[in-house]
Protein backbone atom coordinates (compact mmCIF):
# COMPACT_ATOMS: atom_id res chain seq x y z
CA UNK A 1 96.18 43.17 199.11
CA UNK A 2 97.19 40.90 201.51
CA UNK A 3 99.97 42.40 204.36
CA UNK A 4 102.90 40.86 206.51
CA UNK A 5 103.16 41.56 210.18
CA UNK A 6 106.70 42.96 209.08
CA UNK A 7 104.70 45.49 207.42
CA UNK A 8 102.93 46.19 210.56
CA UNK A 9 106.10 46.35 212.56
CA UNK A 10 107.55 48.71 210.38
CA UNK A 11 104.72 51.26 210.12
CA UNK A 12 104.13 51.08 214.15
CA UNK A 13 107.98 51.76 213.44
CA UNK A 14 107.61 54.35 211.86
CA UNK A 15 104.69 56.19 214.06
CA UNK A 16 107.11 55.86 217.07
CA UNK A 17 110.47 57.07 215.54
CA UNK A 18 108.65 59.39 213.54
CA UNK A 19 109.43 58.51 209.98
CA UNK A 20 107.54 59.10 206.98
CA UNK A 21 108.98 57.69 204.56
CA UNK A 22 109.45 53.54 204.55
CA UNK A 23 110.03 51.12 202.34
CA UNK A 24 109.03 48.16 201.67
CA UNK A 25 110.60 45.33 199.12
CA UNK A 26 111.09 47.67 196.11
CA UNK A 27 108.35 50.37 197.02
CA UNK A 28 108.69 53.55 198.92
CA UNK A 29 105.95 55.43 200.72
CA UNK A 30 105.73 58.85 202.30
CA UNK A 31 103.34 59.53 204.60
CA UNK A 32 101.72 63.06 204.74
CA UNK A 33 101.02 63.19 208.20
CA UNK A 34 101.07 61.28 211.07
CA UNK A 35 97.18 60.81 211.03
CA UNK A 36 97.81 59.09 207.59
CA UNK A 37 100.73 56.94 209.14
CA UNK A 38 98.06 55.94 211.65
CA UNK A 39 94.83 55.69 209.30
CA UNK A 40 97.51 53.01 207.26
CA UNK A 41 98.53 51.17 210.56
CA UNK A 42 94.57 50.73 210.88
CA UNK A 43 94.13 49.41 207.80
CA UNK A 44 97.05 47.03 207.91
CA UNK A 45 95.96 45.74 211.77
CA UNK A 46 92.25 45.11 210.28
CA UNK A 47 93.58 43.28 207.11
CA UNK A 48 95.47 40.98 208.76
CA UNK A 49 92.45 39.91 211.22
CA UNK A 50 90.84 39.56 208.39
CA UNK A 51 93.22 37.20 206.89
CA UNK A 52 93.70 35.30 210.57
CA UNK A 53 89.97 35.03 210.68
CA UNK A 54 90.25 33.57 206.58
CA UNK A 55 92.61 31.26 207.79
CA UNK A 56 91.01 30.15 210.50
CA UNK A 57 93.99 30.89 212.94
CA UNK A 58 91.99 34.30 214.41
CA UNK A 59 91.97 34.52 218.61
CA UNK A 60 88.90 34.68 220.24
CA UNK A 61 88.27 37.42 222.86
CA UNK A 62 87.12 35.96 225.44
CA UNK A 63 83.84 36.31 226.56
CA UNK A 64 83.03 38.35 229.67
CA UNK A 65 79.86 37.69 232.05
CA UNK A 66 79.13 40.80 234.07
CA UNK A 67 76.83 39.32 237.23
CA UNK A 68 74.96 42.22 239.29
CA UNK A 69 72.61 41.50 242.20
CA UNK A 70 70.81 43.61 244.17
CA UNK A 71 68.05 43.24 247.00
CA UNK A 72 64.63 43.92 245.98
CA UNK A 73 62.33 46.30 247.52
């Protein structure tokens, strides 16, 4: 299923206001708890990298070079 940021917006929403019910177009949802509000936010955030990265539009972390030196014995 492919998700909107809106979506996202809404359930991080949601998770701060402390809703648990939303809807969404013509669909309502009620959340259990708020470790399923936040198990859906995870799923939502990873599909749309996943789509980004699809796309081709994804942002690279960037890389980090971690330099140590030390003297010798």
């Amino acid at each position: 299923m492919a998700y909107t940021p809106e979506q996202l917006v809404a359930l991080e929403r949601a998770l701060a206001t402390g809703e648990q019910r939303l809807t969404f177009g013509d669909r309502t949802v009620e959340y259990r708890s708020v470790e399923e509000l936040i198990a859906a936010i995870d799923v939502v955030r990873r599909a749309l990298q996943e789509q980004e990265i699809a796309a081709g539009t994804a942002k690279r972390r960037p890389r980090r070079v971690v330099v140590s030196t030390g003297k010798a014995t």
